[in-house]
C-alpha atoms as a PDB file:
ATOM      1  CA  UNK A   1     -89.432  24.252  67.454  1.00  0.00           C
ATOM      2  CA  UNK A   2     -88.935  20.815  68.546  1.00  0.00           C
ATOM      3  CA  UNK A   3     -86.003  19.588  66.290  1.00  0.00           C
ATOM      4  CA  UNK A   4     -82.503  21.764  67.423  1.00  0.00           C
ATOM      5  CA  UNK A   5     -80.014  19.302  65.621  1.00  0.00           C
ATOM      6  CA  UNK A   6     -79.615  18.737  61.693  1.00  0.00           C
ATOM      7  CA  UNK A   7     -76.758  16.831  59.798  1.00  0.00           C
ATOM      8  CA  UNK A   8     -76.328  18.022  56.309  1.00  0.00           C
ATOM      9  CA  UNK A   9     -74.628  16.248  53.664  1.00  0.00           C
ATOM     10  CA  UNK A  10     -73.621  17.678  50.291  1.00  0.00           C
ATOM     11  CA  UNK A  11     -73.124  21.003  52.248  1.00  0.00           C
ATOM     12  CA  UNK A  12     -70.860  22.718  50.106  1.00  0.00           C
ATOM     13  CA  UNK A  13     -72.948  22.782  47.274  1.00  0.00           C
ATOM     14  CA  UNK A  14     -75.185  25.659  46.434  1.00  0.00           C
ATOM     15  CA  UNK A  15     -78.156  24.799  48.206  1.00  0.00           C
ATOM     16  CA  UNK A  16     -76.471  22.880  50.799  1.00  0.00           C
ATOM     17  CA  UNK A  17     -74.618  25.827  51.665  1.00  0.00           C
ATOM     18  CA  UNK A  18     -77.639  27.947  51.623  1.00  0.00           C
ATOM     19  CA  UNK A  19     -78.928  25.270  54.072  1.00  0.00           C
ATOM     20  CA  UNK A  20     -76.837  25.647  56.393  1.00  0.00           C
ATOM     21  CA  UNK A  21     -76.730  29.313  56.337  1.00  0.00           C
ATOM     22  CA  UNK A  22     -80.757  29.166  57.337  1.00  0.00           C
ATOM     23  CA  UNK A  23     -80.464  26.892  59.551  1.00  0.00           C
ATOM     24  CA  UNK A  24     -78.048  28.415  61.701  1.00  0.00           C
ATOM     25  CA  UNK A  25     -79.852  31.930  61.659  1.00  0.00           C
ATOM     26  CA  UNK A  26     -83.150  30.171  63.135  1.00  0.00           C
ATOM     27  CA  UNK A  27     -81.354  28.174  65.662  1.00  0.00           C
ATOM     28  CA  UNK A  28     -80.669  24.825  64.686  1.00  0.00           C
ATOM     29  CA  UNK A  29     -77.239  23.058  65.591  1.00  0.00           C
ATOM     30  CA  UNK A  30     -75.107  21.808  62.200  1.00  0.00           C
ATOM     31  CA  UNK A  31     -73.205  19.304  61.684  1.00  0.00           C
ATOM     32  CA  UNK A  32     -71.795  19.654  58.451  1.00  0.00           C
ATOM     33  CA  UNK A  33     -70.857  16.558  55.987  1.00  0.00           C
ATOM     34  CA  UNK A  34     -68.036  18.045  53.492  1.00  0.00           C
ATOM     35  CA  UNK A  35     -65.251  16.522  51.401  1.00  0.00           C
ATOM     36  CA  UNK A  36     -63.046  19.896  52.006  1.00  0.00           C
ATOM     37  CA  UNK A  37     -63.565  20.962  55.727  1.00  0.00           C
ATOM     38  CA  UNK A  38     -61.327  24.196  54.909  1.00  0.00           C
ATOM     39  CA  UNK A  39     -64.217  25.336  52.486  1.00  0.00           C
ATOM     40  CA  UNK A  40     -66.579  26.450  55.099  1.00  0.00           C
ATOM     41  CA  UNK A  41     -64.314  26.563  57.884  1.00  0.00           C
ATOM     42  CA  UNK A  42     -64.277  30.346  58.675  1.00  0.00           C
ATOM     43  CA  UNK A  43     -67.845  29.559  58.982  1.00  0.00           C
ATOM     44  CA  UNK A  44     -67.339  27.150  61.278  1.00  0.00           C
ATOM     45  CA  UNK A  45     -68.507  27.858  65.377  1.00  0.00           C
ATOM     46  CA  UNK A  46     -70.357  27.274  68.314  1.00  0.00           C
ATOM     47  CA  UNK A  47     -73.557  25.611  66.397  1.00  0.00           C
ATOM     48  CA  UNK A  48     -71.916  24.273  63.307  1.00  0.00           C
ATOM     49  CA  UNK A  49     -69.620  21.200  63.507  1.00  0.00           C
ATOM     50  CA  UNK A  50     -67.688  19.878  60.391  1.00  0.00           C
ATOM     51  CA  UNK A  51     -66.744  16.460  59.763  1.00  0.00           C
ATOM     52  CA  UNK A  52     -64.799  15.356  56.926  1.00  0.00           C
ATOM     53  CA  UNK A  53     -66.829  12.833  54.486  1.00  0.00           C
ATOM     54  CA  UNK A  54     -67.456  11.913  50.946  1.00  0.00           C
ATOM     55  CA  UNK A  55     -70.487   9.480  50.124  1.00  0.00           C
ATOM     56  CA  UNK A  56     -69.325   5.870  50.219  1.00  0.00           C
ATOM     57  CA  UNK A  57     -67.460   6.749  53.329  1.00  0.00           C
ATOM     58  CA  UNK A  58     -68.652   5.331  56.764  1.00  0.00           C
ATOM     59  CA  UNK A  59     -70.528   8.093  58.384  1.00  0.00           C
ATOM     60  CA  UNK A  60     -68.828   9.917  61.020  1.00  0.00           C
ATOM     61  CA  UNK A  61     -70.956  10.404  64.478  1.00  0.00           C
ATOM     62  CA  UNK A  62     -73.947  12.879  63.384  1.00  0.00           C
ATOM     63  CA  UNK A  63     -74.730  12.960  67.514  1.00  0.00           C
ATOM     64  CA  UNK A  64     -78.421  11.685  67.175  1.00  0.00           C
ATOM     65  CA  UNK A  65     -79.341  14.351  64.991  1.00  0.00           C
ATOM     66  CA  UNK A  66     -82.999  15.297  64.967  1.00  0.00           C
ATOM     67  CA  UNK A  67     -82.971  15.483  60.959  1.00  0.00           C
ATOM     68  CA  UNK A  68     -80.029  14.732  58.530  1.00  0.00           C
ATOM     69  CA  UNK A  69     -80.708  16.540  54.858  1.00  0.00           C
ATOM     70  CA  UNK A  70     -79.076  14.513  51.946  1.00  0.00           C
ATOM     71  CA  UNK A  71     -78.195  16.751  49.647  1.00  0.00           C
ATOM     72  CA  UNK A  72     -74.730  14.963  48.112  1.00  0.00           C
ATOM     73  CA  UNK A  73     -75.175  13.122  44.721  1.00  0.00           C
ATOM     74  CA  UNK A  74     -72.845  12.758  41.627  1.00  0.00           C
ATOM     75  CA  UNK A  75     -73.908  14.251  38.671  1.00  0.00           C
ATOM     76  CA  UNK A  76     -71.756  13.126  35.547  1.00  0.00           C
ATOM     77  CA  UNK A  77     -70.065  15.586  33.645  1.00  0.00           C
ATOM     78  CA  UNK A  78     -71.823  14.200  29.895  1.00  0.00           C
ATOM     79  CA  UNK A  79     -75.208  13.041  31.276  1.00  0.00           C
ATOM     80  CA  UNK A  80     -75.910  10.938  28.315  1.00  0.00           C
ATOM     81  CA  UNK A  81     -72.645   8.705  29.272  1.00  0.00           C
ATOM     82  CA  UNK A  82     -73.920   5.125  29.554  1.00  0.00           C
ATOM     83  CA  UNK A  83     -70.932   4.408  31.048  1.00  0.00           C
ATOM     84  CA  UNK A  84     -71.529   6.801  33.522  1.00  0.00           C
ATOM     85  CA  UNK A  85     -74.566   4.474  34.819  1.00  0.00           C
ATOM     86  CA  UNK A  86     -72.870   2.489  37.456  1.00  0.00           C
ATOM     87  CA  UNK A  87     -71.368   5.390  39.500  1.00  0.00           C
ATOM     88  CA  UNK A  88     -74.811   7.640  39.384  1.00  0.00           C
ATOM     89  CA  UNK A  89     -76.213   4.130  41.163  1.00  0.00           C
ATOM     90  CA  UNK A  90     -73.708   3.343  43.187  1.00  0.00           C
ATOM     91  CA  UNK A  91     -72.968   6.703  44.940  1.00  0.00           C
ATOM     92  CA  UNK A  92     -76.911   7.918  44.468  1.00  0.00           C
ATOM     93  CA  UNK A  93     -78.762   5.476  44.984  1.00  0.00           C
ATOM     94  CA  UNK A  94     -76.749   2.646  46.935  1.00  0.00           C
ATOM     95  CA  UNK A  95     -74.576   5.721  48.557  1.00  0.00           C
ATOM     96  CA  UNK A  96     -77.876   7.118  49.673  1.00  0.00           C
ATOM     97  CA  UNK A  97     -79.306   4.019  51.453  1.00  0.00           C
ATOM     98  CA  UNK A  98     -75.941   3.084  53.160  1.00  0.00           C
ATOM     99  CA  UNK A  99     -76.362   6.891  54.390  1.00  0.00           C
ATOM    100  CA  UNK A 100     -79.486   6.353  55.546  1.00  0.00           C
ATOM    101  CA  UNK A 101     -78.678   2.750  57.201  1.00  0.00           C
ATOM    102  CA  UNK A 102     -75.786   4.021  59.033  1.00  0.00           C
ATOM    103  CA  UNK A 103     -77.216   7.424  60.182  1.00  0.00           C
ATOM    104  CA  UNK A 104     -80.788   5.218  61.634  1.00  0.00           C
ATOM    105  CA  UNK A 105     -77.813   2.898  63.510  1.00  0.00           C
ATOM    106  CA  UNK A 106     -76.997   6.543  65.578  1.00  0.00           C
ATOM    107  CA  UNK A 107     -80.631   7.265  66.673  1.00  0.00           C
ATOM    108  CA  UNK A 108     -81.755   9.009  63.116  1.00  0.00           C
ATOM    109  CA  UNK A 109     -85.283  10.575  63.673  1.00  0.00           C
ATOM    110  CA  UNK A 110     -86.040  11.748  60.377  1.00  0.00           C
ATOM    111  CA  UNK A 111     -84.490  12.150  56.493  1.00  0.00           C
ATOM    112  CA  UNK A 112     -84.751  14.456  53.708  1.00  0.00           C
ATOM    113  CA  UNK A 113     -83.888  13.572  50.392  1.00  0.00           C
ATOM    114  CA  UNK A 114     -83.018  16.042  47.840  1.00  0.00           C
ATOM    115  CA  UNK A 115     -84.806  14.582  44.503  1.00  0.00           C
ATOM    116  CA  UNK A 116     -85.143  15.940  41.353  1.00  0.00           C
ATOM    117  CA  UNK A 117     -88.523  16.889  39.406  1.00  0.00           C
ATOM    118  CA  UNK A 118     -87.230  16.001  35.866  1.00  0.00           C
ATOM    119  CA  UNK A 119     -88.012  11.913  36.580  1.00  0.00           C
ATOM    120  CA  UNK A 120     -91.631  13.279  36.005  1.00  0.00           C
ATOM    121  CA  UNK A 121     -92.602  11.851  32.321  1.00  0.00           C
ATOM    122  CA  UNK A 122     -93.094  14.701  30.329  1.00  0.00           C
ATOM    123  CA  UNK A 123     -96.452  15.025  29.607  1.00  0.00           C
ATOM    124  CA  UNK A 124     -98.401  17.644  28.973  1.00  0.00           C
ATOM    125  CA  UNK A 125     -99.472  20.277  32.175  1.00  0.00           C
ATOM    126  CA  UNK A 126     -97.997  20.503  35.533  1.00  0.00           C
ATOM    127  CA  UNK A 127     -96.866  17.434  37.289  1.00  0.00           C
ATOM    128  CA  UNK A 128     -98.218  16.365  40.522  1.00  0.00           C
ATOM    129  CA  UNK A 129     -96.342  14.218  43.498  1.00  0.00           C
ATOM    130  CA  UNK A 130     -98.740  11.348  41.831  1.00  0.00           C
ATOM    131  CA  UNK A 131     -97.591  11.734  37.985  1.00  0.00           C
ATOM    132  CA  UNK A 132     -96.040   9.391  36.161  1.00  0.00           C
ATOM    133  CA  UNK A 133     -92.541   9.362  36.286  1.00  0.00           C
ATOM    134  CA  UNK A 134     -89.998   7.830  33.235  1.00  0.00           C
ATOM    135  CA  UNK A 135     -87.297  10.045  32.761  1.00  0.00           C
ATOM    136  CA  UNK A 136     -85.886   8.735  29.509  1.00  0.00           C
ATOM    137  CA  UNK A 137     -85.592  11.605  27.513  1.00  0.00           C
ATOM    138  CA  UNK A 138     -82.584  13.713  28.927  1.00  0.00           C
ATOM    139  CA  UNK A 139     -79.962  12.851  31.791  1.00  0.00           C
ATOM    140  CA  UNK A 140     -81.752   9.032  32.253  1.00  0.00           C
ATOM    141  CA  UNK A 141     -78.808   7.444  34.090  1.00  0.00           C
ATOM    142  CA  UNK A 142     -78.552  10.722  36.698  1.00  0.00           C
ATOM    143  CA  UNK A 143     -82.851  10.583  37.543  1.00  0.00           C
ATOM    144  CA  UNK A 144     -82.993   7.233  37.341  1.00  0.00           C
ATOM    145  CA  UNK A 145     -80.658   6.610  40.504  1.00  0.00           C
ATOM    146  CA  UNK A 146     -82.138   9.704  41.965  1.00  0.00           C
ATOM    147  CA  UNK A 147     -85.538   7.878  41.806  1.00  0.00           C
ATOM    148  CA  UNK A 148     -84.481   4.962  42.523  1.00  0.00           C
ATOM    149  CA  UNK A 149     -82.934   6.211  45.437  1.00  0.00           C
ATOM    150  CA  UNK A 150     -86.264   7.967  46.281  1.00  0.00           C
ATOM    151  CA  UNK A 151     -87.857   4.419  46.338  1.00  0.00           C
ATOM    152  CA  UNK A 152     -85.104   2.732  48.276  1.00  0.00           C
ATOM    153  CA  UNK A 153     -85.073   5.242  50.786  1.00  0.00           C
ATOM    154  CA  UNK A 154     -89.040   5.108  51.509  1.00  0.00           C
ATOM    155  CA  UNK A 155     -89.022   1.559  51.969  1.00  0.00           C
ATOM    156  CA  UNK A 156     -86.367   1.555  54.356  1.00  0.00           C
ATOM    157  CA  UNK A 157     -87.697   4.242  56.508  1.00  0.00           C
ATOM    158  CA  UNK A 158     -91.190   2.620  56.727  1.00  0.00           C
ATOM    159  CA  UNK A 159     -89.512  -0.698  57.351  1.00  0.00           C
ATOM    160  CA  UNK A 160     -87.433   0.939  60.128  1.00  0.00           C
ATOM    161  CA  UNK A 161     -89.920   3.402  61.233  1.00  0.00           C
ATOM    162  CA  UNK A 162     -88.215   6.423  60.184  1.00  0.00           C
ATOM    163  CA  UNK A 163     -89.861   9.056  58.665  1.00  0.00           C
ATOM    164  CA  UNK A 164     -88.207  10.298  55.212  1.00  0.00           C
ATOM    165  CA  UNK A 165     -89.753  13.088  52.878  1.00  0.00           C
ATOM    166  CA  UNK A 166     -88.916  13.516  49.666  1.00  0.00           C
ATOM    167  CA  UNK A 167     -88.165  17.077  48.128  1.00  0.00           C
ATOM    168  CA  UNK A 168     -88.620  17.053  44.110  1.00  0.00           C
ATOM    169  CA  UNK A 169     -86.705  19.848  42.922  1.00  0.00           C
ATOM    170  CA  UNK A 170     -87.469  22.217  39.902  1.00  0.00           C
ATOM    171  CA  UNK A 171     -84.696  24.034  38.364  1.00  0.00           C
ATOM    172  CA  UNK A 172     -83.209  26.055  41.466  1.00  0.00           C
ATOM    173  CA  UNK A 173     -81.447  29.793  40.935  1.00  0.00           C
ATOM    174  CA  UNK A 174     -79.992  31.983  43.525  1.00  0.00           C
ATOM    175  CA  UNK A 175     -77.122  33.653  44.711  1.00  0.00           C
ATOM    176  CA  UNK A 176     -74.232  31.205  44.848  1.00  0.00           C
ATOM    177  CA  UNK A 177     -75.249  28.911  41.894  1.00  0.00           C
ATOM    178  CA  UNK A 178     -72.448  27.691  39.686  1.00  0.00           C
ATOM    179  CA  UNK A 179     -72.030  29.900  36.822  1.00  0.00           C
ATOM    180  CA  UNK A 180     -73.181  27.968  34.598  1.00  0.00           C
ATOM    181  CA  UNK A 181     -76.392  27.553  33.057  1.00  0.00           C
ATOM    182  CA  UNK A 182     -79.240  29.430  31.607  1.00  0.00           C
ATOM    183  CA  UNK A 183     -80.168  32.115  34.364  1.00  0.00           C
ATOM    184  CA  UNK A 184     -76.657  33.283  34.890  1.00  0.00           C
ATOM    185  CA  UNK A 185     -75.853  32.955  31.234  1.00  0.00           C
ATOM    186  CA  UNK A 186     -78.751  35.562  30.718  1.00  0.00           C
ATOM    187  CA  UNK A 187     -77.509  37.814  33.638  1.00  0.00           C
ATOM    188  CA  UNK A 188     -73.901  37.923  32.367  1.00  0.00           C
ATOM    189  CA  UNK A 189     -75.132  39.000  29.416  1.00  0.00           C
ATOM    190  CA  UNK A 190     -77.666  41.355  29.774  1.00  0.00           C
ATOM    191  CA  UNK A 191     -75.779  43.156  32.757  1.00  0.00           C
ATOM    192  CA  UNK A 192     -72.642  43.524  30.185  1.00  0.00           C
ATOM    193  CA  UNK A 193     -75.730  45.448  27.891  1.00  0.00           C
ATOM    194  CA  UNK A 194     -74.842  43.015  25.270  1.00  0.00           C
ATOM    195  CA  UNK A 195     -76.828  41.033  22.444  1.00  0.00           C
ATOM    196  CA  UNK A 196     -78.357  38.203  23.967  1.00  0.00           C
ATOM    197  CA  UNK A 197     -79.640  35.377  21.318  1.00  0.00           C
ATOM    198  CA  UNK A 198     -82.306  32.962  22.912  1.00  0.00           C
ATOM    199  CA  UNK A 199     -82.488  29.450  21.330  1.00  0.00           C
ATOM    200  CA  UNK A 200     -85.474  27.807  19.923  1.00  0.00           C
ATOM    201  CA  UNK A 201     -87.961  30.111  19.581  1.00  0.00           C
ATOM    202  CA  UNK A 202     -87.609  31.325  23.034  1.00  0.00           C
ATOM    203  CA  UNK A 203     -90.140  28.460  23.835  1.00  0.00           C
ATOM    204  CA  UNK A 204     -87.745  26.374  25.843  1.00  0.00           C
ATOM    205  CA  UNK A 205     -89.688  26.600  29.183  1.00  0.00           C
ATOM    206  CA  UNK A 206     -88.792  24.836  32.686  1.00  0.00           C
ATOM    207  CA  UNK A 207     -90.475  25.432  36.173  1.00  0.00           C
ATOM    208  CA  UNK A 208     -87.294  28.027  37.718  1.00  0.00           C
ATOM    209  CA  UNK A 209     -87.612  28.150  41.772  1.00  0.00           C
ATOM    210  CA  UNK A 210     -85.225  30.329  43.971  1.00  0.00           C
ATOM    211  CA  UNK A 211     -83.003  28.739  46.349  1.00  0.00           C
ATOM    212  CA  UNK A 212     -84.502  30.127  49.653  1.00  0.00           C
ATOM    213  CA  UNK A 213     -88.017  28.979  48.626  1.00  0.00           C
ATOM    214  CA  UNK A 214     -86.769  25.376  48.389  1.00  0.00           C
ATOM    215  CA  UNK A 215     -84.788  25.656  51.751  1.00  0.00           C
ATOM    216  CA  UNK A 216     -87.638  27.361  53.446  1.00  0.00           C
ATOM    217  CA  UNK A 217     -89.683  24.054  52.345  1.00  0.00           C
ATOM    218  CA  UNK A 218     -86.776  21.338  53.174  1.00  0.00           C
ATOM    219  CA  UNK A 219     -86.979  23.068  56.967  1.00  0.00           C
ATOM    220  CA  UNK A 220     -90.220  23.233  57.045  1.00  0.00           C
ATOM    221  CA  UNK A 221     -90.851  20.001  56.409  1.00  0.00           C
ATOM    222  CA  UNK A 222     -88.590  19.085  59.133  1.00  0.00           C
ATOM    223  CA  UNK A 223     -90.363  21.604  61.646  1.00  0.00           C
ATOM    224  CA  UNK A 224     -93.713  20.392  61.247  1.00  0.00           C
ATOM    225  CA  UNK A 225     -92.564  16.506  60.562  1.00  0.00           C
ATOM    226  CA  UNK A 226     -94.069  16.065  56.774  1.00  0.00           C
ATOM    227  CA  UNK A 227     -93.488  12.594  55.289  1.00  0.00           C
ATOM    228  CA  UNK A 228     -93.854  11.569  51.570  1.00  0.00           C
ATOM    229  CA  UNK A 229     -92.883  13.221  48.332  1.00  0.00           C
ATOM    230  CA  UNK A 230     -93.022  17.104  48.083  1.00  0.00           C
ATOM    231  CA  UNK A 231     -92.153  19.138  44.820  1.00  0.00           C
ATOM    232  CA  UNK A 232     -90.300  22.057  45.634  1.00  0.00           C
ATOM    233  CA  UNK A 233     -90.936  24.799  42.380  1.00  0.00           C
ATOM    234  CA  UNK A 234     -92.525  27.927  41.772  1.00  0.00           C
ATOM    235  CA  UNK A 235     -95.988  26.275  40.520  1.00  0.00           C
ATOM    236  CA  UNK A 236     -95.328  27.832  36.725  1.00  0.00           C
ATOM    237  CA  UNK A 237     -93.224  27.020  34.016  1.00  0.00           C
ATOM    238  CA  UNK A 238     -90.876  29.845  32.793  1.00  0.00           C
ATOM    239  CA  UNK A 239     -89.775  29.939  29.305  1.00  0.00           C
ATOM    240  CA  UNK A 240     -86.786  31.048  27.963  1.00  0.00           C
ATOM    241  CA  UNK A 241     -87.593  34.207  26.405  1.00  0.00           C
ATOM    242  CA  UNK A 242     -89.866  35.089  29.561  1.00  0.00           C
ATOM    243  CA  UNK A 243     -87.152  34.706  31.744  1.00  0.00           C
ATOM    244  CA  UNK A 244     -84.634  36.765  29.879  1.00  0.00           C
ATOM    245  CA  UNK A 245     -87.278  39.669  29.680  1.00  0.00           C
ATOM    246  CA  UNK A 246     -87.743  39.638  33.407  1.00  0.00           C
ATOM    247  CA  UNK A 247     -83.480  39.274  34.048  1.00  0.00           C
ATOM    248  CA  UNK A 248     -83.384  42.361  31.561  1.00  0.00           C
ATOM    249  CA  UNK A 249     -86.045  44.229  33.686  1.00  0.00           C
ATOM    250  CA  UNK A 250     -84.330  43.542  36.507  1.00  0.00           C
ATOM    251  CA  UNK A 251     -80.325  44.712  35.625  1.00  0.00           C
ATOM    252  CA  UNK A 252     -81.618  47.620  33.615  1.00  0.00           C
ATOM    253  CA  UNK A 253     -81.072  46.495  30.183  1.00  0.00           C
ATOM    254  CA  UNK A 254     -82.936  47.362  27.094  1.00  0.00           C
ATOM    255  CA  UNK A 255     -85.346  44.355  25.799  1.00  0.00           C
ATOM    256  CA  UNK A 256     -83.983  45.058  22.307  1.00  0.00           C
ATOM    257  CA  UNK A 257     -81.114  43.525  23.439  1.00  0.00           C
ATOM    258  CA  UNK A 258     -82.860  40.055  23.249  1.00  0.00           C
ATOM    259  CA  UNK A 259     -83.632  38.245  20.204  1.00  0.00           C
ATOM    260  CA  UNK A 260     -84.778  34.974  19.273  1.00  0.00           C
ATOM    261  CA  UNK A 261     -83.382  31.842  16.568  1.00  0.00           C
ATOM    262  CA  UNK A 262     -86.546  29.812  15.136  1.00  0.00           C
ATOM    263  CA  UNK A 263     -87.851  27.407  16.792  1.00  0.00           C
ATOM    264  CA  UNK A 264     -86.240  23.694  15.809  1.00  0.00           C
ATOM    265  CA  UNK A 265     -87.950  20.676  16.055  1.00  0.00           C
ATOM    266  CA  UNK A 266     -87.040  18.568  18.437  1.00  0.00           C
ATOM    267  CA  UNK A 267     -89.679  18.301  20.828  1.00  0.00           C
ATOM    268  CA  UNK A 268     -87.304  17.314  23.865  1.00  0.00           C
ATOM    269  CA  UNK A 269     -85.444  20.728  23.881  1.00  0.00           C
ATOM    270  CA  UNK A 270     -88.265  22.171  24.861  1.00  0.00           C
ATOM    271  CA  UNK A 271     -87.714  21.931  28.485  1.00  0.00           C
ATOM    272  CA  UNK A 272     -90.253  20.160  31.548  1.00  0.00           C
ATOM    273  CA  UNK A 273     -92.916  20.067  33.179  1.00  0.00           C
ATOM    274  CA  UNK A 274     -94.193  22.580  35.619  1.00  0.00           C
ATOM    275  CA  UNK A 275     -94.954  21.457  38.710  1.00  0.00           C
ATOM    276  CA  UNK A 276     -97.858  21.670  41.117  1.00  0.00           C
ATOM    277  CA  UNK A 277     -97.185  22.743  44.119  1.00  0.00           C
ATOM    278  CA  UNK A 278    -100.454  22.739  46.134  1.00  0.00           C
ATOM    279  CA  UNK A 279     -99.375  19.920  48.453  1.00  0.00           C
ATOM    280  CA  UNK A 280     -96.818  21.643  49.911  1.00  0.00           C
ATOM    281  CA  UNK A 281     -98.379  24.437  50.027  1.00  0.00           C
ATOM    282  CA  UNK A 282    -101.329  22.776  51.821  1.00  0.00           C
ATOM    283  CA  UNK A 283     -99.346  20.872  54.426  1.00  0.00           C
ATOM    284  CA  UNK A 284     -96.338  23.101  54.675  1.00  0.00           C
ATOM    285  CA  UNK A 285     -97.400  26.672  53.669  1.00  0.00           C
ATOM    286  CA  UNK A 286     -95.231  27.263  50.622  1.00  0.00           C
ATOM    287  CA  UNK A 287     -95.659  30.049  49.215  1.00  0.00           C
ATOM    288  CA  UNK A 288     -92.973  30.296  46.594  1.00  0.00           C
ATOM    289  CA  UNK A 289     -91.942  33.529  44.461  1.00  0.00           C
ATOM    290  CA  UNK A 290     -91.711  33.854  40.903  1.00  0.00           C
ATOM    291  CA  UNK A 291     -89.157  34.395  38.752  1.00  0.00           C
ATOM    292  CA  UNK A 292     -89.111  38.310  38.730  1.00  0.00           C
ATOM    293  CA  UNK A 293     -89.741  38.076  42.334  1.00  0.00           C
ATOM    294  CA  UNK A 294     -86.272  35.656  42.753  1.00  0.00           C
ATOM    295  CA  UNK A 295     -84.433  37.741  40.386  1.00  0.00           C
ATOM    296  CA  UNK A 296     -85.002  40.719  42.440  1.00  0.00           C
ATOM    297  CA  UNK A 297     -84.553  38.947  45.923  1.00  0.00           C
ATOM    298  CA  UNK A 298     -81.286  37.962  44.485  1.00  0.00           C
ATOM    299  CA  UNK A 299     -80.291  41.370  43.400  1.00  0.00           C
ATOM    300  CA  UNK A 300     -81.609  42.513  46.355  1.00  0.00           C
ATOM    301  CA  UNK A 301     -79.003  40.628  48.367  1.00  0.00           C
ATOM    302  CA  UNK A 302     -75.794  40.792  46.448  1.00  0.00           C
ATOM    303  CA  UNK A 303     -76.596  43.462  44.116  1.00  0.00           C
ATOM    304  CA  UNK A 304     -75.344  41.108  41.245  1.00  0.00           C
ATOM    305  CA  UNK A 305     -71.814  41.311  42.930  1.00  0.00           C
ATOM    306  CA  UNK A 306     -70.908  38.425  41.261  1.00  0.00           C
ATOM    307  CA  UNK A 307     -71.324  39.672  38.075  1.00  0.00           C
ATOM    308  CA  UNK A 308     -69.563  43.232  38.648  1.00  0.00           C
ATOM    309  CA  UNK A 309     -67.165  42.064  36.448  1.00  0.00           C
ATOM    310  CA  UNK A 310     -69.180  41.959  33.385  1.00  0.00           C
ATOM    311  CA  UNK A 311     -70.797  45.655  34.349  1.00  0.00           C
ATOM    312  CA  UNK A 312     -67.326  46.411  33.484  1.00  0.00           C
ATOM    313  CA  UNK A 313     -67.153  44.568  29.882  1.00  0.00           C
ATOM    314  CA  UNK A 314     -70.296  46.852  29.054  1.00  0.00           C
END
């Protein structure tokens, strides 16, 4: 492995953290970009350095790091906020570039953005690197300074001559996630043995990809030095009521347990696209799980630890 040093940003988030975490088990140096050093410093040693930053900052010294991973964004609390427009651009997609401008000034080799899948429009079947992408029906503000960021990103690493790759991300699960949200919703639940009540029709469906598979693909993509745009799901789309079966599989609760409200009708509750996955696979040999496969992975790891708690509500 040629590249020993990555710079992480964003890396006490959940994937961030997971990251780092991988990295450091297969060798790599850290340097660690945080706003709260204390949050990963018992973590902190011989291979992983922590600097205190927040986007918008100047960067601190990243010591010519081989790769830096930009994982930090701002994500508004109401995602339909209008008025929330001008900080998504300014710290996502401006933040981004001035990242990327003053990391290149310390000898940058190589960047990986951290995207997001939902600016593909949603049409109907999986989405490719190549689809169209107009995210205007959910979270528009958020995706659209993620994409633009995307774009602003790529043209300065072509015009500087380094390379960037661009990770799409599906809907990522895993131990670690924030609590909220549909896969944890359906695991509090279910593990408690109580009544869970899916939402229209059970046909709300989005592509659901486990953390490790998208940090196995961010460091692979460093390791064998893959430019361009990569998605980063499980190559399906999961929907709602699918994924609750498989959760209730999984804790050992009864499928009784689930039922299902009529469908509605709006259209855009139904969830996004799944994505295709065969470049990466092709140039990067992803192989990613499904959803039973994550859920057990993840149980397989924590037991559910952090939802003991509700086995106790049962």
């Amino acid at each position: 492995m040629s590249t020993k040093h990555l710079a992480v940003t964003g890396a006490t988030g959940f994937i961030g953290a997971r990251v780092i975490e991988r990295a450091l088990a297969q060798g790599y140096a850290v340097t660690a970009l945080v706003r709260d050093p204390e949050r990963v410093a018992a973590r902190s040693g011989f291979r992983l350095r922590l600097e205190k930053w927040s986007i918008g900052n100047p960067l601190p010294s990243i010591g010519q790091a081989d790769a830096l991973l930009h994982l930090a964004a701002y994500i508004p609390a109401d995602l339909s906020d209008a008025g929330q427009a001008a900080s998504c651009f300014k710290i996502n997609t401006i933040g981004a570039l001035q990242v990327a401008m003053e990391a290149a000034s310390q000898g940058l080799r190589r960047l990986v953005f951290f995207g997001s899948a939902q600016v593909y429009a949603p049409d109907p079947g999986p989405a490719s690197e190549t689809s169209a992408t107009f995210p205007v029906h959910r979270a528009s503000y958020y995706l659209a300074s993620k994409l633009s960021a995307e774009i602003c990103l790529m043209a300065f690493g072509k015009a500087n001559a380094i390379p960037v790759t661009v990770l799409r991300l599906a809907s990522v699960y895993g131990p670690g996630m924030h609590a909220t949200g549909m896969v944890p919703a359906f695991l509090r639940t279910l593990a408690r043995g109580r009544p869970l009540i899916i939402a229209d029709g059970g046909q709300y469906s989005v592509d659901l990809v486990y953390v490790d598979d998208v940090v196995t693909l961010a460091l692979r993509a460093v390791e064998k030095s893959a430019d361009g745009v990569f998605n980063a799901g499980s190559g399906c789309s999961c929907a709602s009521l699918e994924a609750a079966q498989a959760v209730a599989d999984v804790v050992g609760a009864d499928r009784i347990l689930i039922g299902v409200e009529a469908a509605g009708t709006n259209t855009a509750a139904r969830g996004f696209r799944a994505l295709e996955v065969a470049k990466a696979a092709k140039h990067l040999d992803y192989q990613p799980r499904s959803f039973r496969e994550g859920i057990e992975a993840w149980k397989a790891e924590t037991g559910f630890a952090e939802f003991d708690d509700a086995r106790g509500q049962r």
